[in-house]
C-alpha atoms as a PDB file:
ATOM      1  CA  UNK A   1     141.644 132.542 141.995  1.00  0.00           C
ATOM      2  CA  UNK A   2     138.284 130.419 141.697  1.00  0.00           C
ATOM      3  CA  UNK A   3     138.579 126.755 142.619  1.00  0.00           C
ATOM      4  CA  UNK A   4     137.439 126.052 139.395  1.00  0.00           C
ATOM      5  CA  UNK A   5     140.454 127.897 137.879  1.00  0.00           C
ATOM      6  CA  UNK A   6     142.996 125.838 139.705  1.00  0.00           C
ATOM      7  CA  UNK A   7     141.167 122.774 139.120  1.00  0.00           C
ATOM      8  CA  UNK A   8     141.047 123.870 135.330  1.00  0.00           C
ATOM      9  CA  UNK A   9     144.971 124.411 135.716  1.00  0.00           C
ATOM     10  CA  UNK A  10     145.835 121.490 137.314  1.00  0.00           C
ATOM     11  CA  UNK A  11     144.503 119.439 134.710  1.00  0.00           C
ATOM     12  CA  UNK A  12     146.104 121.366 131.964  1.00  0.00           C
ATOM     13  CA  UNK A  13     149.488 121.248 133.730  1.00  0.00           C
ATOM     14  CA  UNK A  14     148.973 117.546 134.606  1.00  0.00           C
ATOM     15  CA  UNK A  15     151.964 117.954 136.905  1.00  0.00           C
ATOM     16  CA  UNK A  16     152.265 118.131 141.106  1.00  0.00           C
ATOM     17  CA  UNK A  17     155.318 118.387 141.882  1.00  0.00           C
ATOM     18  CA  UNK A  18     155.948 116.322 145.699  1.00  0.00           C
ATOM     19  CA  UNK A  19     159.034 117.564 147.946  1.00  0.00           C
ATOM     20  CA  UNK A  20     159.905 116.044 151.428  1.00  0.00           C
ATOM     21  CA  UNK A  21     161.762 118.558 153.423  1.00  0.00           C
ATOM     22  CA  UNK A  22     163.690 117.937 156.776  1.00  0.00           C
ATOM     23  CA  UNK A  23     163.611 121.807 157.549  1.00  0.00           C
ATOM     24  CA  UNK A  24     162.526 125.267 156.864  1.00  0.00           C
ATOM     25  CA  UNK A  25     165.642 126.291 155.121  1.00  0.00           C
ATOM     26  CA  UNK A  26     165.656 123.204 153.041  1.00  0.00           C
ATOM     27  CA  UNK A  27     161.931 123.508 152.422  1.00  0.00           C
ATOM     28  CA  UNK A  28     162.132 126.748 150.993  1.00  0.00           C
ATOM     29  CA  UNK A  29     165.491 126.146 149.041  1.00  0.00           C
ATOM     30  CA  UNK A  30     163.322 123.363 146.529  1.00  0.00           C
ATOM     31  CA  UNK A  31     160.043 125.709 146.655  1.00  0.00           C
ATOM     32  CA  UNK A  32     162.060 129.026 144.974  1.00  0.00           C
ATOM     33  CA  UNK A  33     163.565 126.058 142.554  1.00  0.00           C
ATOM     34  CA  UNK A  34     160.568 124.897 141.794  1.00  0.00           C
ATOM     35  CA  UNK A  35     158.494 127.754 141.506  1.00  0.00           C
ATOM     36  CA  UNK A  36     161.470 129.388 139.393  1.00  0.00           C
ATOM     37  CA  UNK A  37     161.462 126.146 137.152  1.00  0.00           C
ATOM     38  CA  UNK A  38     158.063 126.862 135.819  1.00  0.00           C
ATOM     39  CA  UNK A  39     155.883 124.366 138.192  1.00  0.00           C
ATOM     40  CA  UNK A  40     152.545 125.311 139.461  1.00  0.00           C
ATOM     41  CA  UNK A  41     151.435 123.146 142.162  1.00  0.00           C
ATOM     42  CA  UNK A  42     153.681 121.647 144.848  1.00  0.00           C
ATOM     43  CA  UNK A  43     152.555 118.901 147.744  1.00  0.00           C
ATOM     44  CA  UNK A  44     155.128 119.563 150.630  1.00  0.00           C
ATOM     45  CA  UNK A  45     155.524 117.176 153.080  1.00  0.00           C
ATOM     46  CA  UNK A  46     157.284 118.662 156.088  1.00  0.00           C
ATOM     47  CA  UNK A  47     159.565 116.073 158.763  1.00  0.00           C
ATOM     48  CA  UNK A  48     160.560 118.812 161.010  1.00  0.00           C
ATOM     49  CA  UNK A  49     161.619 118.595 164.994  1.00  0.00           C
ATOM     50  CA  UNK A  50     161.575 122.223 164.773  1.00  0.00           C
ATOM     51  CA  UNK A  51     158.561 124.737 164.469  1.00  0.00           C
ATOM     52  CA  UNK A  52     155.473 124.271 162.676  1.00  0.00           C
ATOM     53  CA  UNK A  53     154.581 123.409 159.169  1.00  0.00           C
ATOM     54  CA  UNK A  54     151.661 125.175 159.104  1.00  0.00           C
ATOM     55  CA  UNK A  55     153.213 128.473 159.711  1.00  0.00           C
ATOM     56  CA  UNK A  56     155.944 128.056 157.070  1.00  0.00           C
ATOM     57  CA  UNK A  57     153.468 126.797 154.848  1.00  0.00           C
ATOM     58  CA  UNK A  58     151.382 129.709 155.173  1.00  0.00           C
ATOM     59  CA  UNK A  59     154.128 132.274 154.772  1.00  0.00           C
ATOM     60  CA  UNK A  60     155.611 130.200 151.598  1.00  0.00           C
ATOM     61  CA  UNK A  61     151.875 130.794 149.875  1.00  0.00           C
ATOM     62  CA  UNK A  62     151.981 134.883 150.528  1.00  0.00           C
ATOM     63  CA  UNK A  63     155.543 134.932 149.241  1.00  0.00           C
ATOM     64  CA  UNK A  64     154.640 132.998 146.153  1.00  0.00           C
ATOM     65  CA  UNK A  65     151.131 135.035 145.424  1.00  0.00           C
ATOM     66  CA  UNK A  66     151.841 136.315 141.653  1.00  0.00           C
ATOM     67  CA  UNK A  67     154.171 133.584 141.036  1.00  0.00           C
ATOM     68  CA  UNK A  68     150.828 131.413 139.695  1.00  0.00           C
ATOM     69  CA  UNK A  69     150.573 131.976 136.164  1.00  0.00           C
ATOM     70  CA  UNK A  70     147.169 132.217 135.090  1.00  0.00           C
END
């Protein structure tokens, strides 16, 4: 999707939502809610001793490709 799209859908949505997670499995357990509750756009902030954000990140967006609704 363009950047212009998003951008477009952001300010149609005019809702981010913003999640604090301690850990992957909690991470992902609001992201499916979210994402199942209708919400577009998501800020994550990660506070993990464990692994890396950046890779659970990444593998959060490829599992949620389709989920966007254009």
């Amino acid at each position: 999707m363009k950047k212009e799209h998003v951008l477009a859908r952001l300010k149609e949505d005019c809702l981010v939502a913003v999640v604090r997670a301690k850990n992957y499995e909690q991470g992902e357990k609001v992201v499916d809610a979210i994402i199942e509750g209708g919400i577009n756009f998501i800020e994550l902030t990660m506070t993990m001793d464990d692994g890396k954000p950046a890779h659970w990140t990444a593998f959060r967006r490829k599992s949620a490709e389709g989920h966007f609704r254009p």
